[in-house]
C-alpha atoms as a PDB file:
ATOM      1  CA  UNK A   1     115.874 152.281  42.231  1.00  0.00           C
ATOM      2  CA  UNK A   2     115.766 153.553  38.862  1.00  0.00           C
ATOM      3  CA  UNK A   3     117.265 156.540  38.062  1.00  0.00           C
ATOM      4  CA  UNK A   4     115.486 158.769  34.925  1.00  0.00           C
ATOM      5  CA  UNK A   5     117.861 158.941  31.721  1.00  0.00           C
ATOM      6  CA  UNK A   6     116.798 160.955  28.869  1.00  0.00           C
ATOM      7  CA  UNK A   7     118.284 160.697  25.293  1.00  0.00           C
ATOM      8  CA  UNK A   8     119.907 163.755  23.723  1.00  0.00           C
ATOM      9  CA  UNK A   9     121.128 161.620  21.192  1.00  0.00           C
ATOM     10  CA  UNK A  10     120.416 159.792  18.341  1.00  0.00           C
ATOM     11  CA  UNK A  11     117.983 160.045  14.929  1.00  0.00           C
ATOM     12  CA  UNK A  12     115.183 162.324  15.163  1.00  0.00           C
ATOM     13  CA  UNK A  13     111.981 160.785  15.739  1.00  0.00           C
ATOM     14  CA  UNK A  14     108.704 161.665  13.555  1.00  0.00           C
ATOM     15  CA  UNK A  15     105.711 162.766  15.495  1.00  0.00           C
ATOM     16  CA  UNK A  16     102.931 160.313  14.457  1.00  0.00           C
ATOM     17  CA  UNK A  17      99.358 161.350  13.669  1.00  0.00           C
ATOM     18  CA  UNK A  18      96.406 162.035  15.805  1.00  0.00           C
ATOM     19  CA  UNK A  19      94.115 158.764  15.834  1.00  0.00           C
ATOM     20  CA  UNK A  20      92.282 160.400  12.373  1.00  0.00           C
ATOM     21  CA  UNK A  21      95.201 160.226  10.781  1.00  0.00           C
ATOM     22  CA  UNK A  22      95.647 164.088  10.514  1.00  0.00           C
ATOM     23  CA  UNK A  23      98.981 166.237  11.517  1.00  0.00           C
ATOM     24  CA  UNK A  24      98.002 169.660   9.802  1.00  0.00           C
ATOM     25  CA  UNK A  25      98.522 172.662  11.486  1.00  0.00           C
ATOM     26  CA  UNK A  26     101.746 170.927  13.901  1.00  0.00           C
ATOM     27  CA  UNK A  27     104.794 172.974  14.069  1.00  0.00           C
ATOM     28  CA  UNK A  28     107.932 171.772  14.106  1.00  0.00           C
ATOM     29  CA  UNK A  29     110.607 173.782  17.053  1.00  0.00           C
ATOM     30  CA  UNK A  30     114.133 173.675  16.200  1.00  0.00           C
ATOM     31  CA  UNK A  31     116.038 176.939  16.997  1.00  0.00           C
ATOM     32  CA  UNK A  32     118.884 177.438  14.935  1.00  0.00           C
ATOM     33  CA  UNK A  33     122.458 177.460  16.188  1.00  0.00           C
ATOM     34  CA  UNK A  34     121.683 174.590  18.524  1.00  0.00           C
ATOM     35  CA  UNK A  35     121.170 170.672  17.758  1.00  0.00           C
ATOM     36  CA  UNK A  36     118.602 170.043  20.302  1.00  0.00           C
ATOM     37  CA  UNK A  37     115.720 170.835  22.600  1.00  0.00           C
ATOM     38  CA  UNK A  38     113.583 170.113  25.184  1.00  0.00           C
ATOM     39  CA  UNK A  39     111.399 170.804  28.512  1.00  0.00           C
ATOM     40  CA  UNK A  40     109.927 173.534  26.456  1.00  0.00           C
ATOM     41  CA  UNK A  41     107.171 175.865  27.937  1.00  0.00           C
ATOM     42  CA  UNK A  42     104.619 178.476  26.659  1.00  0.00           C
ATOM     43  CA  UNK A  43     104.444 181.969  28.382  1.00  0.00           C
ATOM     44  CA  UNK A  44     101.162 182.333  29.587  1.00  0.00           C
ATOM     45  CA  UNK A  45      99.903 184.372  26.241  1.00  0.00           C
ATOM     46  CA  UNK A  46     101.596 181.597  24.368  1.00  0.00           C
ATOM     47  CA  UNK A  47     103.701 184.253  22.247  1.00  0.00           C
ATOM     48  CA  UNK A  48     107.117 182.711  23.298  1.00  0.00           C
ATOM     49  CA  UNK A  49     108.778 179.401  24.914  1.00  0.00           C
ATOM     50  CA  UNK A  50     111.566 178.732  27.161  1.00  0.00           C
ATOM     51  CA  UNK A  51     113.281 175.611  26.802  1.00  0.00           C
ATOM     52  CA  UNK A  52     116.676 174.023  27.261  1.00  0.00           C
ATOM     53  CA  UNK A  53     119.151 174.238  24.298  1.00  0.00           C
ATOM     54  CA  UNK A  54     121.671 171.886  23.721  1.00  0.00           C
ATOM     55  CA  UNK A  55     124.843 172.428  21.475  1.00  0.00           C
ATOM     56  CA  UNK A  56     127.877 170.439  21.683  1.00  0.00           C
ATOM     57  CA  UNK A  57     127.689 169.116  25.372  1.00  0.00           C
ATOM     58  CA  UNK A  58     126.635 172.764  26.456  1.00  0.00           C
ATOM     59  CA  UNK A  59     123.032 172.819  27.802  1.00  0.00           C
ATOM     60  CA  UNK A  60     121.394 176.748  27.802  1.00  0.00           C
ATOM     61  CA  UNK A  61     118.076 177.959  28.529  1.00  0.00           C
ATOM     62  CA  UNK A  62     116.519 179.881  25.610  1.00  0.00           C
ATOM     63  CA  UNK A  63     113.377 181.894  25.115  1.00  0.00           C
ATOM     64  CA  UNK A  64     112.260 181.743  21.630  1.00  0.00           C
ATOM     65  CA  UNK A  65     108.694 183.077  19.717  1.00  0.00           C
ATOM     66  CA  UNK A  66     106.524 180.399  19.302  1.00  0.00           C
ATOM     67  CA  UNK A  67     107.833 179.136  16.310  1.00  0.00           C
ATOM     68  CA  UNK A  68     111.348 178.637  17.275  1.00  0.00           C
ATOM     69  CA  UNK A  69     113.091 182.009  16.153  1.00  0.00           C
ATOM     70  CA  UNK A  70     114.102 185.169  18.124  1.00  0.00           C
ATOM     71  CA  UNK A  71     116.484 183.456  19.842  1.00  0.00           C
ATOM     72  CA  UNK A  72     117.395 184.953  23.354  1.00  0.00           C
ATOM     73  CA  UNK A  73     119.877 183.010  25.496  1.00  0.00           C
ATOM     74  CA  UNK A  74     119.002 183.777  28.940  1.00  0.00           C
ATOM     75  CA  UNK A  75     121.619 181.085  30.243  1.00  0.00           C
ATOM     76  CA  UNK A  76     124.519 180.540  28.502  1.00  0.00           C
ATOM     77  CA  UNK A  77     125.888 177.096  30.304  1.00  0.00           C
ATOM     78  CA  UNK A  78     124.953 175.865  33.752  1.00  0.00           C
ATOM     79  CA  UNK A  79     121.918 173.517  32.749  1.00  0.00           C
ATOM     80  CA  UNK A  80     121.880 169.627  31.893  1.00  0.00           C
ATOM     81  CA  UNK A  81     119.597 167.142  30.417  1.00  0.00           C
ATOM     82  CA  UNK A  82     117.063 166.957  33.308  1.00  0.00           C
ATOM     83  CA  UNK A  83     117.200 170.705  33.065  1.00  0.00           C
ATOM     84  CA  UNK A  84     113.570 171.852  32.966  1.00  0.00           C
ATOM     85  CA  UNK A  85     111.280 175.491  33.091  1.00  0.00           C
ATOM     86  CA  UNK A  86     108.560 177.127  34.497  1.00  0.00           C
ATOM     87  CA  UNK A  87     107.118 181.315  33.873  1.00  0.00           C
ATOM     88  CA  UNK A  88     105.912 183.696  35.906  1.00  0.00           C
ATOM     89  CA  UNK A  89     102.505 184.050  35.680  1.00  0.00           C
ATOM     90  CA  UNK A  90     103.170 188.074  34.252  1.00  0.00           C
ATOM     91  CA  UNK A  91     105.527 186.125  32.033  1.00  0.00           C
ATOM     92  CA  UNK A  92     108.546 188.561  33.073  1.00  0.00           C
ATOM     93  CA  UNK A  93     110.501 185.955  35.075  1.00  0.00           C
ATOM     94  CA  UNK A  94     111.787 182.224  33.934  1.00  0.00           C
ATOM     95  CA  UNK A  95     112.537 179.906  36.407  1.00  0.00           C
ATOM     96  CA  UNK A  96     114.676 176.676  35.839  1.00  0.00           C
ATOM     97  CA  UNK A  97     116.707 173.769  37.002  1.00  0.00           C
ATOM     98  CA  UNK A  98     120.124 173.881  36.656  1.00  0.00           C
ATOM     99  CA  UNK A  99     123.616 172.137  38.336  1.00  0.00           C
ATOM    100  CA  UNK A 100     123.488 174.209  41.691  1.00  0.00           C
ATOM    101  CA  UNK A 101     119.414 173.600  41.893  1.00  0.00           C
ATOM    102  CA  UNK A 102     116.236 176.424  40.956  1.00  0.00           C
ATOM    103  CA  UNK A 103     117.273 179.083  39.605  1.00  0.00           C
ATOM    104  CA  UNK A 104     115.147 182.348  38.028  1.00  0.00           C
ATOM    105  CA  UNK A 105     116.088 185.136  35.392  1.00  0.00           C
ATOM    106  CA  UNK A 106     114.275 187.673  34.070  1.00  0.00           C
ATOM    107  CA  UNK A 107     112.429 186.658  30.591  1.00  0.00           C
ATOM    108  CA  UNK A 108     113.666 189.664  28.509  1.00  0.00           C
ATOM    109  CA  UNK A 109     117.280 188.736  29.152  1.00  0.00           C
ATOM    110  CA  UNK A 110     117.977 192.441  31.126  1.00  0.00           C
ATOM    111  CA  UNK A 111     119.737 190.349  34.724  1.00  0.00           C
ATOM    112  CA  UNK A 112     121.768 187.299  35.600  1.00  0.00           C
ATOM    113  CA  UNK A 113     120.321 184.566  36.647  1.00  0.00           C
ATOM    114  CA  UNK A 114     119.865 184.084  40.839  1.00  0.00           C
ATOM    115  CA  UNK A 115     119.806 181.132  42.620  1.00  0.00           C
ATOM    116  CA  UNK A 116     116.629 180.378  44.677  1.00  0.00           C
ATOM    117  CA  UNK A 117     116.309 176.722  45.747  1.00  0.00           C
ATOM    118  CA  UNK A 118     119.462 174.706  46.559  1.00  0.00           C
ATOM    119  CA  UNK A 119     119.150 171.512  45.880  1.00  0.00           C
ATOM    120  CA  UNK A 120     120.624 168.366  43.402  1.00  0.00           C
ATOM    121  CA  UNK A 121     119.765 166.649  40.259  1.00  0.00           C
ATOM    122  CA  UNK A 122     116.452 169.035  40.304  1.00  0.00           C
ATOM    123  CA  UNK A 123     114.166 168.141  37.205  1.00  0.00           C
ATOM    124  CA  UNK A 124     109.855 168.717  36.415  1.00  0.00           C
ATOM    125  CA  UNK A 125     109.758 171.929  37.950  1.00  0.00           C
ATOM    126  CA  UNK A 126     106.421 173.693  38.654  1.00  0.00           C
ATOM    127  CA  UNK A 127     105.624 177.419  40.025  1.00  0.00           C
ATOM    128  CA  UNK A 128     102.327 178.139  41.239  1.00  0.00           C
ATOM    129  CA  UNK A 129     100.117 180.618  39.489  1.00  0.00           C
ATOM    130  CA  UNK A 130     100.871 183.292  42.674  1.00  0.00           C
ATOM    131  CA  UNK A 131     104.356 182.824  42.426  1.00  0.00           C
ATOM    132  CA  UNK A 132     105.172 181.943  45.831  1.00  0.00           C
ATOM    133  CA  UNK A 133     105.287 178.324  45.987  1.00  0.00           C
ATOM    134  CA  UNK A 134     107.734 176.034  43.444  1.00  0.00           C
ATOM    135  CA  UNK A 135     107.024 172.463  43.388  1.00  0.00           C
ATOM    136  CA  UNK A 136     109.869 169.878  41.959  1.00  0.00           C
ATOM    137  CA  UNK A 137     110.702 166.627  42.054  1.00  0.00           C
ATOM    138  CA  UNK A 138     114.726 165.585  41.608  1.00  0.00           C
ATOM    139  CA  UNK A 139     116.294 162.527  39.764  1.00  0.00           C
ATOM    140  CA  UNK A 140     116.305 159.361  41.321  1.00  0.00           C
ATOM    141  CA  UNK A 141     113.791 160.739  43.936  1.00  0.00           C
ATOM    142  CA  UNK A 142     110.745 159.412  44.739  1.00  0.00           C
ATOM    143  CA  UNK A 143     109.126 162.613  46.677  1.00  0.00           C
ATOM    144  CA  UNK A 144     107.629 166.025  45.220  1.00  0.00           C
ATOM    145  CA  UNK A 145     109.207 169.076  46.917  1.00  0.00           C
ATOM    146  CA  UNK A 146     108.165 172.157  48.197  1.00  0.00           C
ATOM    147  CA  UNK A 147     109.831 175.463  48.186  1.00  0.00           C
ATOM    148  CA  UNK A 148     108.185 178.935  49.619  1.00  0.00           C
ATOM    149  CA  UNK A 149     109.769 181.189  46.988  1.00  0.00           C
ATOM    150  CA  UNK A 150     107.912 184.071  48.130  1.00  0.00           C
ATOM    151  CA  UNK A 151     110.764 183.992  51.250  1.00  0.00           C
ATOM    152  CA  UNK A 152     113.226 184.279  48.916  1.00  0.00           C
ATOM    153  CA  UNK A 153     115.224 187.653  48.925  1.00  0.00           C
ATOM    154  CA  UNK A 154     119.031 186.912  48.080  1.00  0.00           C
ATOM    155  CA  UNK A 155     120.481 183.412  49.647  1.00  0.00           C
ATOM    156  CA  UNK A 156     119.137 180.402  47.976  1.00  0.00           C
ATOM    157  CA  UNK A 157     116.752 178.736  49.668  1.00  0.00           C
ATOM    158  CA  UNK A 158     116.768 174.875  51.301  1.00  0.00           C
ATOM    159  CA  UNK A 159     113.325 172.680  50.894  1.00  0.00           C
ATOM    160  CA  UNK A 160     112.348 171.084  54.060  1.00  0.00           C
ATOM    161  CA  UNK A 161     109.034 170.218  52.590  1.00  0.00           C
ATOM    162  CA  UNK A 162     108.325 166.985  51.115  1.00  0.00           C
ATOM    163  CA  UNK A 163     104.635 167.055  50.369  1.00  0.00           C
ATOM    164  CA  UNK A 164     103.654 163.540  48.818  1.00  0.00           C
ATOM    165  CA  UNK A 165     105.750 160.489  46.845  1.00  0.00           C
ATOM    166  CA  UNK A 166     105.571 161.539  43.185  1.00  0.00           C
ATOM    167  CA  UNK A 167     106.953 163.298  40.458  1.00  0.00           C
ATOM    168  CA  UNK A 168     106.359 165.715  38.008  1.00  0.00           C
ATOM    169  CA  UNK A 169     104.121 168.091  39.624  1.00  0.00           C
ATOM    170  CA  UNK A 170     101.992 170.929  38.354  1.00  0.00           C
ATOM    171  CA  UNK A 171      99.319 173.295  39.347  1.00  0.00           C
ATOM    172  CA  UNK A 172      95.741 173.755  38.084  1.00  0.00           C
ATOM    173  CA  UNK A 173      95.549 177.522  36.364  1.00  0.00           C
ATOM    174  CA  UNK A 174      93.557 179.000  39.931  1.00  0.00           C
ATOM    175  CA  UNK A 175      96.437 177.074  41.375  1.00  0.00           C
ATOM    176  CA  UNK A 176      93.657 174.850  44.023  1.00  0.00           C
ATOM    177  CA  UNK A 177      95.067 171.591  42.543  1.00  0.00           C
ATOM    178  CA  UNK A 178      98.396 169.815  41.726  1.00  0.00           C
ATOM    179  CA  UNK A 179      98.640 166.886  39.446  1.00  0.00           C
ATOM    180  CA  UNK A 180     101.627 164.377  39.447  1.00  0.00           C
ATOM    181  CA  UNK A 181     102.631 160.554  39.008  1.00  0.00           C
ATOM    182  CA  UNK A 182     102.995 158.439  41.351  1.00  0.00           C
ATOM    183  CA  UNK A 183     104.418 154.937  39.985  1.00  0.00           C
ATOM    184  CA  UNK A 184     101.898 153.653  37.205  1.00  0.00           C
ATOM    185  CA  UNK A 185      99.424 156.061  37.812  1.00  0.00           C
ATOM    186  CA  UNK A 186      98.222 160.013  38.118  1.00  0.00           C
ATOM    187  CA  UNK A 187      97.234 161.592  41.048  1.00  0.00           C
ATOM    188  CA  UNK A 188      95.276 164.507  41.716  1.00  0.00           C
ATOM    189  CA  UNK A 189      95.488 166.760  44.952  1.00  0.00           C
ATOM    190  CA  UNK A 190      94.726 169.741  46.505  1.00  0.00           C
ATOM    191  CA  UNK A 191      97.626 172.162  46.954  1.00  0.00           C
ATOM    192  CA  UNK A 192      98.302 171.818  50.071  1.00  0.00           C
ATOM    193  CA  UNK A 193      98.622 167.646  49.774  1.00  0.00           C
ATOM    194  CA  UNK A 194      96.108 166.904  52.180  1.00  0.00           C
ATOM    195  CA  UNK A 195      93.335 165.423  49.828  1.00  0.00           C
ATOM    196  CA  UNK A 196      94.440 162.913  46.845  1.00  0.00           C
ATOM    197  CA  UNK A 197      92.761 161.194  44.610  1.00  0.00           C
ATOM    198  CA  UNK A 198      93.245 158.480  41.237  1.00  0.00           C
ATOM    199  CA  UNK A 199      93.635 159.836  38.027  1.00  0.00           C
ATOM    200  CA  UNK A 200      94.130 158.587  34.613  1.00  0.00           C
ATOM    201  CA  UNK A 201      96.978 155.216  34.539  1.00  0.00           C
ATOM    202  CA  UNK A 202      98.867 154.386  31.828  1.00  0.00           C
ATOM    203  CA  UNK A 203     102.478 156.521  33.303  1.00  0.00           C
ATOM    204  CA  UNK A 204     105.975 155.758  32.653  1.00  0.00           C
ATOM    205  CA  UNK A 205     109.118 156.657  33.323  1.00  0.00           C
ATOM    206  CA  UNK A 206     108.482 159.643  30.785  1.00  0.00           C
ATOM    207  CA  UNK A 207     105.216 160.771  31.306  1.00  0.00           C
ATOM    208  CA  UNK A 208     103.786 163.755  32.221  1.00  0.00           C
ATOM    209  CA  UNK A 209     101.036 166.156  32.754  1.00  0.00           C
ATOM    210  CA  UNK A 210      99.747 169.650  32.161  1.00  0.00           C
ATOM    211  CA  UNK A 211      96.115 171.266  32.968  1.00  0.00           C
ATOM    212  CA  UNK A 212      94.014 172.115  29.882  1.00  0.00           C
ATOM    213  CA  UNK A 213      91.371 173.848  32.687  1.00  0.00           C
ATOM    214  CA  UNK A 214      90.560 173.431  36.240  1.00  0.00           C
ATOM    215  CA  UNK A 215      88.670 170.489  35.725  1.00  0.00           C
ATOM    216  CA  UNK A 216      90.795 168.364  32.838  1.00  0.00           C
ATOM    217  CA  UNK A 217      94.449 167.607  32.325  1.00  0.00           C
ATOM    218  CA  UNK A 218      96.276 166.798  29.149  1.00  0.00           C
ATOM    219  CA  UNK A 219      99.033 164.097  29.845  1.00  0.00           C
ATOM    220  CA  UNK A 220     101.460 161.768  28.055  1.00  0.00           C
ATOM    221  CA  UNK A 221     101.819 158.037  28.747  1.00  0.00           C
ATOM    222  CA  UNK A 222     101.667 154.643  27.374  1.00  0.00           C
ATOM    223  CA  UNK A 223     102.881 156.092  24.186  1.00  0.00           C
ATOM    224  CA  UNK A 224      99.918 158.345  23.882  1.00  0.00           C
ATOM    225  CA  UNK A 225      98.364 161.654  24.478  1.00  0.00           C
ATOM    226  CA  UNK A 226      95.004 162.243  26.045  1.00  0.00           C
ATOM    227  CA  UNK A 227      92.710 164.057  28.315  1.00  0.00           C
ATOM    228  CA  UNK A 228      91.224 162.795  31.693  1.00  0.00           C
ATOM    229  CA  UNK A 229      88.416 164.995  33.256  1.00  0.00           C
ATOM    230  CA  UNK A 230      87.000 165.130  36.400  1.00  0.00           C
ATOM    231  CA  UNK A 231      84.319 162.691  35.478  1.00  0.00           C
ATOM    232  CA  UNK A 232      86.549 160.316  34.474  1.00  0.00           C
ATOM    233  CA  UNK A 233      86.299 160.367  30.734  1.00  0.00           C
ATOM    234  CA  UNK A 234      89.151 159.802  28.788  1.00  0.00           C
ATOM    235  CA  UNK A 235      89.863 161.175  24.941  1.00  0.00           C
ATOM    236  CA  UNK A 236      92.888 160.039  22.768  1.00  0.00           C
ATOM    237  CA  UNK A 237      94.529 163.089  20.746  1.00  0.00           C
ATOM    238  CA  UNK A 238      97.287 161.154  19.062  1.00  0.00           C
ATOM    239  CA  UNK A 239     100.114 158.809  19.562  1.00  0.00           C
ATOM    240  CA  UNK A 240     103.591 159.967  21.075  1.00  0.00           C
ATOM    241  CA  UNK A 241     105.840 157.160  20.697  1.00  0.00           C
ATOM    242  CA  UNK A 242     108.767 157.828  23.396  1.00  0.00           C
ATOM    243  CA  UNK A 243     106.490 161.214  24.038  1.00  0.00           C
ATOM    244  CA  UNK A 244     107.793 163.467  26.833  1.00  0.00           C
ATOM    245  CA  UNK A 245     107.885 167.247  28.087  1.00  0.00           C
ATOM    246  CA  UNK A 246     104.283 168.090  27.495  1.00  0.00           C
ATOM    247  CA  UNK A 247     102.924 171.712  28.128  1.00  0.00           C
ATOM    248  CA  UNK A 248      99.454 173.000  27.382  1.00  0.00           C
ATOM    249  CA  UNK A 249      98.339 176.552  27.121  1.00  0.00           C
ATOM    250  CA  UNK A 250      95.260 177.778  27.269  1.00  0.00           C
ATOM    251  CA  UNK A 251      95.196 181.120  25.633  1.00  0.00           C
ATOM    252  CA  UNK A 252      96.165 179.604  22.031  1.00  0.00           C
ATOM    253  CA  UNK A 253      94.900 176.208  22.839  1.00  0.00           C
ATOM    254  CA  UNK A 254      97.896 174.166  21.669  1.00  0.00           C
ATOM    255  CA  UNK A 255      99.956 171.965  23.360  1.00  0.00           C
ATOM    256  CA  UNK A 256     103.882 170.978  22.586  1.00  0.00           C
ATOM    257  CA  UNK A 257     105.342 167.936  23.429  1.00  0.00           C
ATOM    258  CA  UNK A 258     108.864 166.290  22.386  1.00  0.00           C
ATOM    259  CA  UNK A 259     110.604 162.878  22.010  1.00  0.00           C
ATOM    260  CA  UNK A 260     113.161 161.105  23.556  1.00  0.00           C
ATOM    261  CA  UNK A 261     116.209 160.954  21.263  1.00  0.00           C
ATOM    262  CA  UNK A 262     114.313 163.843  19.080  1.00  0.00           C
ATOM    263  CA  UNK A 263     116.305 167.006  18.079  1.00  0.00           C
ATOM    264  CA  UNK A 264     113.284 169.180  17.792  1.00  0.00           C
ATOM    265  CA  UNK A 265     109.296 169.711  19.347  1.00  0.00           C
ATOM    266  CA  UNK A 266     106.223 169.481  17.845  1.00  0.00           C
ATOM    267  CA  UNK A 267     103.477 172.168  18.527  1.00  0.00           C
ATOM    268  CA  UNK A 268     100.236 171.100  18.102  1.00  0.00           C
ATOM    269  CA  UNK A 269      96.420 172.527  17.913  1.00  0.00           C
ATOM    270  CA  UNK A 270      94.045 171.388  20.808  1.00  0.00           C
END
């Protein structure tokens, strides 16, 4: 079994180009005060980003403005490098991974944060657009998990739900449909697991997947970012050598990816 291990180290990677050769308009994320970041996420009006901060062995969760200032810390310590996020769909509550499982906190940094899920080595979190269902997958795993947050009132919260072998879930915006990978390959489902289907191949042990609509998905692998439709077309939007962490929002219509062994993100326009 291979186990996921992602780089917080080493020299900063460049983005590279689209396939026209073109990078105008990317934005660069690198909040000061901290030396690296990752699993970054737009709010749903794609004003701000949570992400995981890392400064000298300490991993935090921060919620910047979409350029990488206004620096909140909403978690001081607690988080590691499979640490990952997911919003509320009002944008007023961050869930994330952490050492002692799921966690939540409110966005504006006003509470502490509460633990929801209990589980181990949680990473590729995913929260459906009602809020009541999370869906995660944990290191070294080889299942996606289900939680039923909407159950959740003050003790945390033990999945008894494996829904499908996988990783990396996340749901379509009317939350009907979960995308994942399974081994090589992307799978589409409906949300409650019963129906799957082949998507897009090309996935690696870094790849992932966000939805651009109901109907197409925006997802990293083999080195590369593209979209994969219903129909089955494919289009190339630019390499992403060592790519990973990729979020799409549809309000702005950018995406924002990182690299392994990268200190900062890129944003970029769809």
């Amino acid at each position: 079994m291979k186990y996921l291990t992602i780089m917080f180290f080493g020299l900063a990677l460049g983005a590279c180009g689209d396939d026209d050769g073109k990078s105008g308009g990317d934005v660069q994320i690198s909040p000061a005060g901290f030396e690296r970041v990752a699993a970054a996420r737009f709010n749903p009006s794609g004003s701000r980003l949570a992400m995981v901060g890392e400064n000298d062995g300490v991993y935090s969760l921060l919620n910047t403005d979409d350029s990488g200032g206004d620096v909140q810390v909403l978690a001081p310590d607690g988080l590691d490098y499979l640490s990952a996020v997911a919003w509320t769909a009002d944008g007023a509550t961050v869930y994330y991974s952490g050492d002692d499982g799921i966690l939540r906190v409110p966005a504006d940094g006003s509470g502490t944060p509460k633990l929801v899920v209990d589980d181990f080595a949680v990473m590729q979190i995913d929260l459906s657009p009602d809020g009541k269902t999370l869906a995660y997958s944990t290191n070294g795993g080889v299942s996606i998990r289900l939680a039923d947050v909407s159950a959740f009132v003050d003790t945390a919260l033990q999945s008894d739900t494996t829904a499908t072998s996988g990783s990396g879930p996340r749901f379509s915006p009317n939350g009907q449909r979960v995308v994942y990978v399974s081994g090589e390959n992307f799978k589409l489902s409906d949300a409650a697991f019963m129906n799957e289907s082949d998507g897009p191949t090309g996935a690696d042990y870094l790849a992932n997947s966000a939805w651009i609509d109901d109907k197409t998905i925006i997802y990293l692998g083999d080195d590369k970012i593209r979209t994969w439709s219903d129909d089955g077309s494919v289009k190339a939007l630019r390499d992403a050598f060592a790519g990973m962490d990729l979020d799409f929002n549809g309000a702005t219509s950018r995406y924002i990816y990182g690299t392994n062994g990268s200190s900062s993100l890129t944003i970029a326009d769809y």
